[in-house]
C-alpha atoms as a PDB file:
ATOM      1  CA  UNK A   1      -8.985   0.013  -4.687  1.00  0.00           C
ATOM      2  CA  UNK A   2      -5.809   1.864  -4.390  1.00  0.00           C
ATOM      3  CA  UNK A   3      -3.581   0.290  -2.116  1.00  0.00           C
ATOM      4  CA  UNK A   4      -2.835   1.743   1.144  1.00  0.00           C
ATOM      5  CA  UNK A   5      -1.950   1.733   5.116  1.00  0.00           C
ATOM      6  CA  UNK A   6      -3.778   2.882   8.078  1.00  0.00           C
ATOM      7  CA  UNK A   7      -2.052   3.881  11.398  1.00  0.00           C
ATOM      8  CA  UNK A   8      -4.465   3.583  14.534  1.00  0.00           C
ATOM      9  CA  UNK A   9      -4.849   3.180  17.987  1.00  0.00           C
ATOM     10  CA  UNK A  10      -7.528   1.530  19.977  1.00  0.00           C
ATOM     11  CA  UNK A  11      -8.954   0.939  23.127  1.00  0.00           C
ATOM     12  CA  UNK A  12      -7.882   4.071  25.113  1.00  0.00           C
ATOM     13  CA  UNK A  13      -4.521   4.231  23.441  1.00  0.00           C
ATOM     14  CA  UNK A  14      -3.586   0.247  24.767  1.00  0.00           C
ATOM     15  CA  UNK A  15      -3.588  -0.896  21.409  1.00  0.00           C
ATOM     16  CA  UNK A  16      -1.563   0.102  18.321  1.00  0.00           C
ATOM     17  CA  UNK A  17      -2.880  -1.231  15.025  1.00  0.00           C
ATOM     18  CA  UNK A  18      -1.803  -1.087  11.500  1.00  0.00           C
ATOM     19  CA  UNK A  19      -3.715  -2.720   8.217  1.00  0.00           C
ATOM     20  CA  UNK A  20      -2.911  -2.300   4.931  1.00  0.00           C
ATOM     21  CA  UNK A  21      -4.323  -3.742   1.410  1.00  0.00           C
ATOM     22  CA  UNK A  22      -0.973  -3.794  -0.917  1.00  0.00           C
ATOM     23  CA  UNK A  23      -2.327  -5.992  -4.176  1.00  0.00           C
ATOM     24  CA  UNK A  24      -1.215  -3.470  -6.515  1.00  0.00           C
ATOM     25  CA  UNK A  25       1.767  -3.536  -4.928  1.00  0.00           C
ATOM     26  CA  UNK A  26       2.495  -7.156  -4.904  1.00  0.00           C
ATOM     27  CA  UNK A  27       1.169  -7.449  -8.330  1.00  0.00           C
ATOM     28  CA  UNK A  28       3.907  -5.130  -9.794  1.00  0.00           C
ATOM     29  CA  UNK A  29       6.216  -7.055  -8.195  1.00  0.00           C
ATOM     30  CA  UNK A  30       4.801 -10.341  -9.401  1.00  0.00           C
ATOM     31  CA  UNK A  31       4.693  -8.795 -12.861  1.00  0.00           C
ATOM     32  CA  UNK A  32       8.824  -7.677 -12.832  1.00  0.00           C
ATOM     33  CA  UNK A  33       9.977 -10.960 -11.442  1.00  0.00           C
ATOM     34  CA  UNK A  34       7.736 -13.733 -13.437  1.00  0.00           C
ATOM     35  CA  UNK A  35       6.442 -15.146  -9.931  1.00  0.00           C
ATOM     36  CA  UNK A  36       5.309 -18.081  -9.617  1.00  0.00           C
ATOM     37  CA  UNK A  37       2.539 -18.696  -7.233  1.00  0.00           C
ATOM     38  CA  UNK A  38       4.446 -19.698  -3.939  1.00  0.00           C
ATOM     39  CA  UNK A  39       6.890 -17.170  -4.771  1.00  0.00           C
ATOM     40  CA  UNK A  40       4.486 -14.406  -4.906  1.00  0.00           C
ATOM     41  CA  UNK A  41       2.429 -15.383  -1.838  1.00  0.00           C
ATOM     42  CA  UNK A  42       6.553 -15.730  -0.125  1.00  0.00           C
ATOM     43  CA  UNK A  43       7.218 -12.021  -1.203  1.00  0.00           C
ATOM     44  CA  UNK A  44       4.145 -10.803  -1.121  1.00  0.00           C
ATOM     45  CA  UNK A  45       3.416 -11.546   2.683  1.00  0.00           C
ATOM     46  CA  UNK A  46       7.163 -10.326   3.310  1.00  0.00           C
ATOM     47  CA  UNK A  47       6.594  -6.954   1.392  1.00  0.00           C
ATOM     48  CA  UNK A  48       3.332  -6.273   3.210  1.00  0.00           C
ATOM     49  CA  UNK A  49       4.705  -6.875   6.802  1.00  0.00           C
ATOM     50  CA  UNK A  50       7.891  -4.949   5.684  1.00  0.00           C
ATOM     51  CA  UNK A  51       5.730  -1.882   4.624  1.00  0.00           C
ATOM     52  CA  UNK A  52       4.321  -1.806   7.775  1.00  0.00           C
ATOM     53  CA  UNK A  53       7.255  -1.958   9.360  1.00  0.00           C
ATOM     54  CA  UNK A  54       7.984   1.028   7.372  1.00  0.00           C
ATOM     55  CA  UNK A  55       5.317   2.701   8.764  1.00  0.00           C
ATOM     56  CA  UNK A  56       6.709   2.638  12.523  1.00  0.00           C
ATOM     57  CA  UNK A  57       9.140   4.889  11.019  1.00  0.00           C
ATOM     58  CA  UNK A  58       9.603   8.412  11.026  1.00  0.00           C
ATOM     59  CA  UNK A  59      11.393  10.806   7.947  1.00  0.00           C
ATOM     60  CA  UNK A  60      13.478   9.395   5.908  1.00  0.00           C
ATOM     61  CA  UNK A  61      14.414   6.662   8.095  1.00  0.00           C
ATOM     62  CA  UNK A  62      14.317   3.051   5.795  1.00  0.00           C
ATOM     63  CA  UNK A  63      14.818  -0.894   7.054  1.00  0.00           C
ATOM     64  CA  UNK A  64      15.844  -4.235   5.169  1.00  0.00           C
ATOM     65  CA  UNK A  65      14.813  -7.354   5.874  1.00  0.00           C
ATOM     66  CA  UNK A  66      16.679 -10.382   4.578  1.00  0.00           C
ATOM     67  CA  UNK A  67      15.134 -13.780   5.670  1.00  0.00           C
ATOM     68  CA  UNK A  68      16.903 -17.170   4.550  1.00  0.00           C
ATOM     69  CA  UNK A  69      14.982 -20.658   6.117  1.00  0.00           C
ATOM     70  CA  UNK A  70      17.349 -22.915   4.126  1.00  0.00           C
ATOM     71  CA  UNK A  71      14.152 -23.553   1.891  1.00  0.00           C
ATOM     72  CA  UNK A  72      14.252 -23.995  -2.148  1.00  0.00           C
ATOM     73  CA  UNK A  73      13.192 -20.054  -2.421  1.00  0.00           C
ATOM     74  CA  UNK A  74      16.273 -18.973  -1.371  1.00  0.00           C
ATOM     75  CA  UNK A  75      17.009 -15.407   0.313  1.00  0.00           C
ATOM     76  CA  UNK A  76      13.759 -13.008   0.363  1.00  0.00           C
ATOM     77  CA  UNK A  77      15.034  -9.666   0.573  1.00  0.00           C
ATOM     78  CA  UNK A  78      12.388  -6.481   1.089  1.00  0.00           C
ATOM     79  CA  UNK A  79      13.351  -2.150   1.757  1.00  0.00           C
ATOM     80  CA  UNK A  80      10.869  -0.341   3.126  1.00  0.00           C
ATOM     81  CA  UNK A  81      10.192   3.220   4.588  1.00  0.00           C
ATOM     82  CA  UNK A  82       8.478   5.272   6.428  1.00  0.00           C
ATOM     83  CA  UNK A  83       6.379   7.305   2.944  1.00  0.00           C
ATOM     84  CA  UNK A  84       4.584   3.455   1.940  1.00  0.00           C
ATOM     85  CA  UNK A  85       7.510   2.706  -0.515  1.00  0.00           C
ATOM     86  CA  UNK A  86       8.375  -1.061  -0.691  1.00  0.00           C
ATOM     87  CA  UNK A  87      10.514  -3.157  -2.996  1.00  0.00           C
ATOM     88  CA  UNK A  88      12.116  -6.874  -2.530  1.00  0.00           C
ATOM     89  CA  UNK A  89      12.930  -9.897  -4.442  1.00  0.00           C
ATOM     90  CA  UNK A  90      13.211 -13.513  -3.720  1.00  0.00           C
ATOM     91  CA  UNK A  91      16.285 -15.889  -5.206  1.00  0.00           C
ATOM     92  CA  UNK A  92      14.450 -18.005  -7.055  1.00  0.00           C
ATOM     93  CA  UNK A  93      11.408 -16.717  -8.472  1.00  0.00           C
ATOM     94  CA  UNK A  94       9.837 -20.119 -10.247  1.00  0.00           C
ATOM     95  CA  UNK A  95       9.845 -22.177  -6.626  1.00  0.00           C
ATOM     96  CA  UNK A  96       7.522 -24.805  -6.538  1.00  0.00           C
ATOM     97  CA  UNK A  97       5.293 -25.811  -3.786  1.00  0.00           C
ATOM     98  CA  UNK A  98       3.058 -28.835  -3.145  1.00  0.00           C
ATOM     99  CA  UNK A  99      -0.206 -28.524  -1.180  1.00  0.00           C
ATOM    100  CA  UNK A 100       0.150 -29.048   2.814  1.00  0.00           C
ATOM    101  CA  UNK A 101      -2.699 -31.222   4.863  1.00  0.00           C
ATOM    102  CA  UNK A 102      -4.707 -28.026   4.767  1.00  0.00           C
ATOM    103  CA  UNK A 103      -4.411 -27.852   0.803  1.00  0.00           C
ATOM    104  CA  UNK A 104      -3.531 -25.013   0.690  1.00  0.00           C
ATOM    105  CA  UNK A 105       0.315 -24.120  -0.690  1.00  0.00           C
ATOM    106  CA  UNK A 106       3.012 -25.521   1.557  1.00  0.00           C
ATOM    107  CA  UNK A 107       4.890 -21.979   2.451  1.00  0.00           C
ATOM    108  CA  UNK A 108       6.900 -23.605   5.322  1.00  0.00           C
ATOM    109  CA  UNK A 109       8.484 -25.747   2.811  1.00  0.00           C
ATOM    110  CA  UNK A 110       9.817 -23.816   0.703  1.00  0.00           C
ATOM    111  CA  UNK A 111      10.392 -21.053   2.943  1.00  0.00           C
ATOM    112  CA  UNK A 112      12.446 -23.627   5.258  1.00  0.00           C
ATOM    113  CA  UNK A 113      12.890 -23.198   8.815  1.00  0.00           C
ATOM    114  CA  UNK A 114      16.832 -23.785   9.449  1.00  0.00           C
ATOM    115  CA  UNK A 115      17.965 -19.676   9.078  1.00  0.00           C
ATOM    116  CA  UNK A 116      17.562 -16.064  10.501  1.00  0.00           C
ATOM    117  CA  UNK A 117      14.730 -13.151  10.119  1.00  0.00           C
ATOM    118  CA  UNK A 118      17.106  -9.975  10.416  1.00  0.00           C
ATOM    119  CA  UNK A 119      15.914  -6.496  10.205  1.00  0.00           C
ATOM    120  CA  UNK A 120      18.326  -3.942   9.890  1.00  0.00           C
ATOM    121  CA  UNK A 121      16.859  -0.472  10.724  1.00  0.00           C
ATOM    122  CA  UNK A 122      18.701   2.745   8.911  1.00  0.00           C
ATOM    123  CA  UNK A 123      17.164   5.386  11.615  1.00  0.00           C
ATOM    124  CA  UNK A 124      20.186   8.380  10.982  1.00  0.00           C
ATOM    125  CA  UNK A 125      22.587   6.943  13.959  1.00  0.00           C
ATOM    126  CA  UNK A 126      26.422   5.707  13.149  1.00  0.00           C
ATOM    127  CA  UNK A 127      25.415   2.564  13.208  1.00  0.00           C
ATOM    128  CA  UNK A 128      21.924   0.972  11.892  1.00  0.00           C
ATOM    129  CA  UNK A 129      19.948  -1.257  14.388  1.00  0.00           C
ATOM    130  CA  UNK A 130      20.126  -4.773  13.468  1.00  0.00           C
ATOM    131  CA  UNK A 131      17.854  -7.184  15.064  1.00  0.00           C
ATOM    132  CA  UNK A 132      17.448 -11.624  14.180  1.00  0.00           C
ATOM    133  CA  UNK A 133      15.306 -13.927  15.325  1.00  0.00           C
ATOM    134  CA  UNK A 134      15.339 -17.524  14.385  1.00  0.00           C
ATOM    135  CA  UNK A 135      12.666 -18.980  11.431  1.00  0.00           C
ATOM    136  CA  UNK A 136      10.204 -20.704  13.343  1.00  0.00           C
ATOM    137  CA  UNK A 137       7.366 -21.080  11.496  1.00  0.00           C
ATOM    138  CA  UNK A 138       8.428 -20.769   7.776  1.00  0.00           C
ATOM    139  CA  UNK A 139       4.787 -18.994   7.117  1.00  0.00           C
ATOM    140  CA  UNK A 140       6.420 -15.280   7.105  1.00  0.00           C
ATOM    141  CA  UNK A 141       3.585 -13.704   9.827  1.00  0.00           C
ATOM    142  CA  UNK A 142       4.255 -15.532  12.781  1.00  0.00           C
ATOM    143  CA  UNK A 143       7.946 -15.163  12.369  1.00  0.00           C
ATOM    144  CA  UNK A 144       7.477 -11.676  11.719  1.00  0.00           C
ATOM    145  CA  UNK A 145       5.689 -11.740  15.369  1.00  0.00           C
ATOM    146  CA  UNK A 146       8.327 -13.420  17.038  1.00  0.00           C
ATOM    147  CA  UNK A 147      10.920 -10.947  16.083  1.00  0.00           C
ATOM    148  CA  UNK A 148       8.517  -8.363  17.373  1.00  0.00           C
ATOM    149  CA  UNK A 149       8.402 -10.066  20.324  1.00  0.00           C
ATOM    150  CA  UNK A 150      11.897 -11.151  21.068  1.00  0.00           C
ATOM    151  CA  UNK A 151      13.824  -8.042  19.275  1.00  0.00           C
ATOM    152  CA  UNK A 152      11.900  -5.095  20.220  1.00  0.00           C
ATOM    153  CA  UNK A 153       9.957  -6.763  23.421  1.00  0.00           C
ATOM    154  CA  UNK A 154       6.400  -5.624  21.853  1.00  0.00           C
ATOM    155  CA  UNK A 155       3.808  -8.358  21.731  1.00  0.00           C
ATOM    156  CA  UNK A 156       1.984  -8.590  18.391  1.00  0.00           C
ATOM    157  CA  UNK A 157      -0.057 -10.300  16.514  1.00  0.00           C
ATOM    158  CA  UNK A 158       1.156 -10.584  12.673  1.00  0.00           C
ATOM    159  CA  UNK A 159      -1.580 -11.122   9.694  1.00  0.00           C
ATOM    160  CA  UNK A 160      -0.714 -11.479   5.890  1.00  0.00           C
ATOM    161  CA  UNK A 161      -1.990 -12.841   3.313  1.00  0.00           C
ATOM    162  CA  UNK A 162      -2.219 -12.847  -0.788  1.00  0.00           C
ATOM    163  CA  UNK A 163      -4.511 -14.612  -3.013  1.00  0.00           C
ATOM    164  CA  UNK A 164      -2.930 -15.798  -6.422  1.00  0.00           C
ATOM    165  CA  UNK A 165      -5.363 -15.777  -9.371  1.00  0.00           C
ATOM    166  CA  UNK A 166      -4.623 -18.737 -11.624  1.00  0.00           C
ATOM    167  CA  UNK A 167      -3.486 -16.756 -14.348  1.00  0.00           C
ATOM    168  CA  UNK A 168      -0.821 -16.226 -12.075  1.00  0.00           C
ATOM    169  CA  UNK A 169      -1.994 -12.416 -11.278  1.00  0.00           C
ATOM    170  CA  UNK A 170      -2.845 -10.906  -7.582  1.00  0.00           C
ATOM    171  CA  UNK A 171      -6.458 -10.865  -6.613  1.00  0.00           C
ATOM    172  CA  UNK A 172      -5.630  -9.625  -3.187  1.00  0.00           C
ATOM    173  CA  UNK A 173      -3.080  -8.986  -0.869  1.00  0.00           C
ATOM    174  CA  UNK A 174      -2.407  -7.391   2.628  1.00  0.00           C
ATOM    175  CA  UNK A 175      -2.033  -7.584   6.213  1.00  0.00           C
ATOM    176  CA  UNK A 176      -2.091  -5.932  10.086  1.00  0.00           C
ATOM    177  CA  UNK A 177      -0.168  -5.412  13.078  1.00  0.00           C
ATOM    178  CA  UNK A 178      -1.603  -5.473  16.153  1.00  0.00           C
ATOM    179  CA  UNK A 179       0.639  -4.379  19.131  1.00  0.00           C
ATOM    180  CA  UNK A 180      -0.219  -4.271  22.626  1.00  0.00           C
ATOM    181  CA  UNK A 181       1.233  -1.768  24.785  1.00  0.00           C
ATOM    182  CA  UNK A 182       2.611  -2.392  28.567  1.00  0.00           C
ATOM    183  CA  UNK A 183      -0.234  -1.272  30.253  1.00  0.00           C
ATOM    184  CA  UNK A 184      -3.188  -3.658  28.383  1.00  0.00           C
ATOM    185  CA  UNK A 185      -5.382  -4.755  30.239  1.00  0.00           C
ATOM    186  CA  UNK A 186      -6.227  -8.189  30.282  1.00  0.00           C
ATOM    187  CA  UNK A 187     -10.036  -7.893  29.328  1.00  0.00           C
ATOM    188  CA  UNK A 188      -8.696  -6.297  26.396  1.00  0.00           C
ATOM    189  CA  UNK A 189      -6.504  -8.887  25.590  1.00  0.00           C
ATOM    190  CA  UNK A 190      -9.055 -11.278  25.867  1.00  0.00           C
ATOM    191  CA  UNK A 191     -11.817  -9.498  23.673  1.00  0.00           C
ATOM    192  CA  UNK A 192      -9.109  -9.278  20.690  1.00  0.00           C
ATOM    193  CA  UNK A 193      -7.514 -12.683  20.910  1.00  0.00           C
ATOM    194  CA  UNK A 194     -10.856 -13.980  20.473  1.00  0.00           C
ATOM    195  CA  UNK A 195     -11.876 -11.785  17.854  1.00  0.00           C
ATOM    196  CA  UNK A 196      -8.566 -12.729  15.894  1.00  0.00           C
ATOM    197  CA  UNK A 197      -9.654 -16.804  16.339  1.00  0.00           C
ATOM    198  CA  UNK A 198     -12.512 -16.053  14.996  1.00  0.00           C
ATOM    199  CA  UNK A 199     -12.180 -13.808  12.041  1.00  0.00           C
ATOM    200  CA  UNK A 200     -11.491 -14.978   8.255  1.00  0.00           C
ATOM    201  CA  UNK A 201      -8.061 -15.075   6.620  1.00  0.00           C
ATOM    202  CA  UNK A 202      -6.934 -11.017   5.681  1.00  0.00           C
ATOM    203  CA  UNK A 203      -6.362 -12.196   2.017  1.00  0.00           C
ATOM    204  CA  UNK A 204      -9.652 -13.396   2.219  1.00  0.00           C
ATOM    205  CA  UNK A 205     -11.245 -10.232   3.413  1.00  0.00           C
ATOM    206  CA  UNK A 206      -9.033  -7.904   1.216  1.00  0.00           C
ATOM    207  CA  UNK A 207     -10.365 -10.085  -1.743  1.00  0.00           C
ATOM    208  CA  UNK A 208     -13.872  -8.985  -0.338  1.00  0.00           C
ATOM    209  CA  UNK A 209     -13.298  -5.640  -0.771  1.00  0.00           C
ATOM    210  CA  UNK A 210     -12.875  -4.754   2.933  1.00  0.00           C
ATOM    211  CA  UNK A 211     -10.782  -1.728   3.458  1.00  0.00           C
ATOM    212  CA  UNK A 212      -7.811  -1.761   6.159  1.00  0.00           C
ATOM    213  CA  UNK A 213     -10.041   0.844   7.714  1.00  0.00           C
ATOM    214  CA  UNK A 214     -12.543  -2.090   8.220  1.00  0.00           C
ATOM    215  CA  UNK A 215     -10.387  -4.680   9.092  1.00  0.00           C
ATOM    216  CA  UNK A 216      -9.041  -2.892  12.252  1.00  0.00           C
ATOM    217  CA  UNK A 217     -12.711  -2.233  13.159  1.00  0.00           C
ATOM    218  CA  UNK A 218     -13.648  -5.699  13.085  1.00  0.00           C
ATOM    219  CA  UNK A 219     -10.499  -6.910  14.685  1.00  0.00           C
ATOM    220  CA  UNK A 220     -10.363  -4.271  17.806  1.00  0.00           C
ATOM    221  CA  UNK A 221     -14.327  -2.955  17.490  1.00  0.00           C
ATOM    222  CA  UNK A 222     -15.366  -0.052  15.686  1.00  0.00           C
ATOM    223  CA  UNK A 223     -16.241   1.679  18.953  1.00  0.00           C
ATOM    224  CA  UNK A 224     -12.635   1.218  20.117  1.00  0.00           C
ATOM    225  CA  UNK A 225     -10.511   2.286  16.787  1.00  0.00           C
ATOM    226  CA  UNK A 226      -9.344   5.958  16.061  1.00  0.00           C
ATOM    227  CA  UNK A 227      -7.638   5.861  12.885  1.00  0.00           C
ATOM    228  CA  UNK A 228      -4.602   8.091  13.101  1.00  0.00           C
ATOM    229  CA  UNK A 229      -2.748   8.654   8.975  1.00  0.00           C
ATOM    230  CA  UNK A 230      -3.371   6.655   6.325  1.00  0.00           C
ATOM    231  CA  UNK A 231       0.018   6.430   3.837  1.00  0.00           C
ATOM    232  CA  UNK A 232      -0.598   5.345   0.258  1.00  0.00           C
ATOM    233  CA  UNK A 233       1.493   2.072  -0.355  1.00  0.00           C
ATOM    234  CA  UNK A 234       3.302   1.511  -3.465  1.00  0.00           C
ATOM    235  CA  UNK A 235       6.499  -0.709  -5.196  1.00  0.00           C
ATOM    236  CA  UNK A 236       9.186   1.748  -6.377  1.00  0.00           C
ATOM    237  CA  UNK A 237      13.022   0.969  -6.714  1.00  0.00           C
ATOM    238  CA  UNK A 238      16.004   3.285  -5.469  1.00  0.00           C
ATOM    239  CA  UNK A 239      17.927   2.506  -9.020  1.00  0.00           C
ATOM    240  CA  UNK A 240      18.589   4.499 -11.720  1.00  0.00           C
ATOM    241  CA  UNK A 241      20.973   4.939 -14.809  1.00  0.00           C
ATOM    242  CA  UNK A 242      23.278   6.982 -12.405  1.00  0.00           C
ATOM    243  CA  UNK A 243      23.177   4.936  -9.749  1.00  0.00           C
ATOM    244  CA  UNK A 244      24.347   2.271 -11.986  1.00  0.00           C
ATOM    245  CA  UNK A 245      26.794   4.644 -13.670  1.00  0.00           C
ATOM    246  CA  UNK A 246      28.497   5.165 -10.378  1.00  0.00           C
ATOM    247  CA  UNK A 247      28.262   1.475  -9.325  1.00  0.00           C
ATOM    248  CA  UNK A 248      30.876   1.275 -12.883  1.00  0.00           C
ATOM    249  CA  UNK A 249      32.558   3.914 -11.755  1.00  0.00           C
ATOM    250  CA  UNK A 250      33.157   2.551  -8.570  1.00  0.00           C
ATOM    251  CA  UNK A 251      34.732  -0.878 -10.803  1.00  0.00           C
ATOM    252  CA  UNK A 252      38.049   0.940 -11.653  1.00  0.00           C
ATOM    253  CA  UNK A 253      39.215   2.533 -15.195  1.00  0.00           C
ATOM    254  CA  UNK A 254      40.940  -1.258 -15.784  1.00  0.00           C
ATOM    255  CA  UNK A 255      37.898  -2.563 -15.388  1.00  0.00           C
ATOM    256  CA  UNK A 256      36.054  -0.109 -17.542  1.00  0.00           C
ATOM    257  CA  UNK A 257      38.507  -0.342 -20.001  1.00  0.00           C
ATOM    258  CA  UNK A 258      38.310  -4.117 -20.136  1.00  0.00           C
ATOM    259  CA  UNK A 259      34.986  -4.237 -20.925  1.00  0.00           C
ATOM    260  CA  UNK A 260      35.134  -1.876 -24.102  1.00  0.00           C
ATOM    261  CA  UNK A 261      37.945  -4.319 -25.112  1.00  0.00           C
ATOM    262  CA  UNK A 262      36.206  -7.677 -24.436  1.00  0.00           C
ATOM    263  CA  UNK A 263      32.549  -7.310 -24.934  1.00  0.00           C
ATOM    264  CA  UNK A 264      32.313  -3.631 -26.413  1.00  0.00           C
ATOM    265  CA  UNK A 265      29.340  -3.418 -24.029  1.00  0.00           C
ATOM    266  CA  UNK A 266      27.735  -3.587 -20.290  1.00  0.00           C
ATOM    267  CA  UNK A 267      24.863  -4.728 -18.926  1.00  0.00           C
ATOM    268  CA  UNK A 268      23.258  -3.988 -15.627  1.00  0.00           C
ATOM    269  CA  UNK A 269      19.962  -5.211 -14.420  1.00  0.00           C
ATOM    270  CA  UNK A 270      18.631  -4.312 -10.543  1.00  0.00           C
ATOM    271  CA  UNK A 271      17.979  -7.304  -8.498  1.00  0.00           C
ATOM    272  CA  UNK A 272      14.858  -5.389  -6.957  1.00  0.00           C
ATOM    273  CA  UNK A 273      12.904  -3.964  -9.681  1.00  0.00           C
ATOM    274  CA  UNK A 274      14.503  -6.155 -12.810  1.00  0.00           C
ATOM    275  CA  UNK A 275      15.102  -3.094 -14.563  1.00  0.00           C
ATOM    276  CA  UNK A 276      18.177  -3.698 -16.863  1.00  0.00           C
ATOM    277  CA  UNK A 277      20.718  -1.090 -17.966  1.00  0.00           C
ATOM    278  CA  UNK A 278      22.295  -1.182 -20.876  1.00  0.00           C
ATOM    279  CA  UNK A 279      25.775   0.354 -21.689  1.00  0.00           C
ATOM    280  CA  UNK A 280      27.402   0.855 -25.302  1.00  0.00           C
ATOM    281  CA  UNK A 281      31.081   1.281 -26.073  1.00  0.00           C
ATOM    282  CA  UNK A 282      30.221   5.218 -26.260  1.00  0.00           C
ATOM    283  CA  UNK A 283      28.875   4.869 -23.232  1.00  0.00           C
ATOM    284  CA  UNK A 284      31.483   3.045 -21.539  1.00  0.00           C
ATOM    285  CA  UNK A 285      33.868   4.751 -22.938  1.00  0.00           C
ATOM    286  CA  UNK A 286      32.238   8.145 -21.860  1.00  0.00           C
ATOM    287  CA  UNK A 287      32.602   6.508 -18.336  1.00  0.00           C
ATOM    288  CA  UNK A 288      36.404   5.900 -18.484  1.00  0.00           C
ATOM    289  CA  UNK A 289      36.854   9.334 -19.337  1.00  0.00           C
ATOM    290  CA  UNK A 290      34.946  10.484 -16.462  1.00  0.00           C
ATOM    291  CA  UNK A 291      36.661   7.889 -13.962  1.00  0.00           C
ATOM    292  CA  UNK A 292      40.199   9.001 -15.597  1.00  0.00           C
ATOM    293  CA  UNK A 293      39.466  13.056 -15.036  1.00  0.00           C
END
C-alpha cells in the first residue's frame, strides 16, 4: 500500500480527523540513516505526526519541529508541508533502548523528558510562528497532544506508531489526529474517548492492512466520517548540488581558496537525506571564480 493521508471531518463537522499510513516513508528514512530500531520507531512517530501537521497547512506554507528530551537520541529534527512531503533526522542514529515493564522498547528513555517540543510554522508572514511545550511524556504522541493543546488551544488526541521488522526494516508505520472543535458535544466526546480505549495500537492496525480511511471509521464511526482530500505522503529532501554550491559560496573566496590549497577537495553530505556531495579541485576552483566575478 502506497502511503498516504486522509483529511476528514465527523460528526456534523464537531470533529476534525486526520490518519495516515507513512511505512514507505519511514522506511526510506530508516534506509538513509542506518536506524536502529528505537531510532526508527523515535523518527518515525515524529515524521508521521509532523506530516500531519503538514497537512493543516495550506500552499506552500512548511513547519519544523525540533524536539530535544535530554535523552541519549539526541535532537529529532522533522520539515513538513502542506503537499505530504516529510524529511527529518535524529542525532544519533544507533541509540539503544532496553525493554520497559510493558516489554516493549523504552522510548521515554531515550527520548528523555528534561527539554522542549517547538514547532516553528513558515505560513508567508515576517515572522514564522513558533510555538514549545515542555517533554512530558518522552513517547512523541502525547507530547505532540499537549502542544496541541497548550500552543494552539485545540484538544486532540495524538496516535503513532511503527513496527520494526527484525531485519531492522519497517513493517508498518502511521498515525491520526483527532481534534475536537469548540462546540463538541459531550455525548460525542464520550462515544470517541471510549472508542480510542478500546481500539488496538495504529502500528498494529496499519500492519493489518487497514487503510487511514478505515481507521477514522472505526475511531469516529463510519456513519459519522466524511472524508474530505486524501494527499499522498512521501520522504523527499530540499537539497541539491546547488543548494550546496551556494552554501560554499556563501563560505567566502578565502575559504574556497583554502580548501583547493589544503585538501584539493570538498565534501558535503545533508543532515536530512544523507546525500553527500562531492567537490573536486575543478570544481572548487570553478566556484572561486564564480564567488570572485
Amino acid at each position: 500500500m502506497k502511503d498516504y493521508l486522509v483529511k476528514a471531518i465527523a460528526h456534523n463537522k464537531q470533529v476534525r480527523a486526520y490518519a495516515a499510513i507513512t511505512t514507505e516513508t519511514i522506511e526510506e528514512a530508516r534506509r538513509r540513516h542506518d536506524m536502529q530500531a528505537v531510532a526508527s520507531v523515535v523518527l518515525g512517530r515524529s515524521m508521521t505526526a509532523g506530516v500531519i501537521l503538514g497537512a493543516m497547512l495550506k500552499g506552500v506554507e512548511k513547519l519544523t519541529i525540533k524536539m530535544n528530551g535530554g535523552g541519549p537520541i539526541g535532537t529529532i529534527l522533522v520539515d513538513a508541508n502542506a503537499k505530504g512531503e516529510v524529511r527529518g533526522y535524529v542525532s544519533n542514529p544507533h541509540a539503544y533502548a532496553g525493554l520497559n515493564q510493558q516489554g516493549l522498547l523504552d522510548i521515554k528513555s531515550v527520548v528523555g523528558t528534561n527539554g522542549i517540543l517547538s514547532v516553528t510554522k513558515d505560513i508567508g508572514l515576517k515572522h514564522p510562528f513558533i510555538g514549545q511545550v515542555p517533554i512530558e511524556s518522552g513517547e512523541i504522541g502525547e507530547d505532540f497532544a499537549s502542544y496541541l493543546l497548550h500552543s494552539e488551544q485545540v484538544a486532540s488526541s495524538v496516535g503513532v506508531g511503527v513496527l520494526v521488522n527484525p531485519d531492522l526494516t519497517i513493517q508498518a508505520a502511521g498515525g491520526f489526529i483527532i481534534q475536537l472543535m469548540p462546540n463538541t458535544e459531550e455525548e460525542t466526546i464520550r462515544v470517541i474517548e471510549e472508542r480510542l480505549q478500546t481500539m488496538p495500537s495504529i502500528s498494529s492496525m496499519i500492519g493489518q492492512g487497514i487503510t487511514p480511511d478505515q481507521i477514522l471509521k472505526q475511531l469516529l464511526g463510519e456513519e459519522n466520517v466524511s472524508i474530505l482530500e486524501t494527499i499522498p505522503v512521501q520522504f523527499r529532501c530540499e537539497c541539491s548540488r546547488n543548494r550546496i554550491s551556494n552554501g560554499i559560496l556563501s563560505l567566502g573566496s578565502e575559504e574556497i581558496q583554502d580548501m583547493i590549497e589544503t585538501e584539493g577537495q570538498a565534501e558535503a553530505q545533508c543532515h536530512f537525506c544523507n546525500e553527500i556531495y562531492l567537490y573536486n579541485k575543478e570544481d572548487l576552483e570553478t566556484l572561486l571564480k564564480a564567488d570572485i566575478s
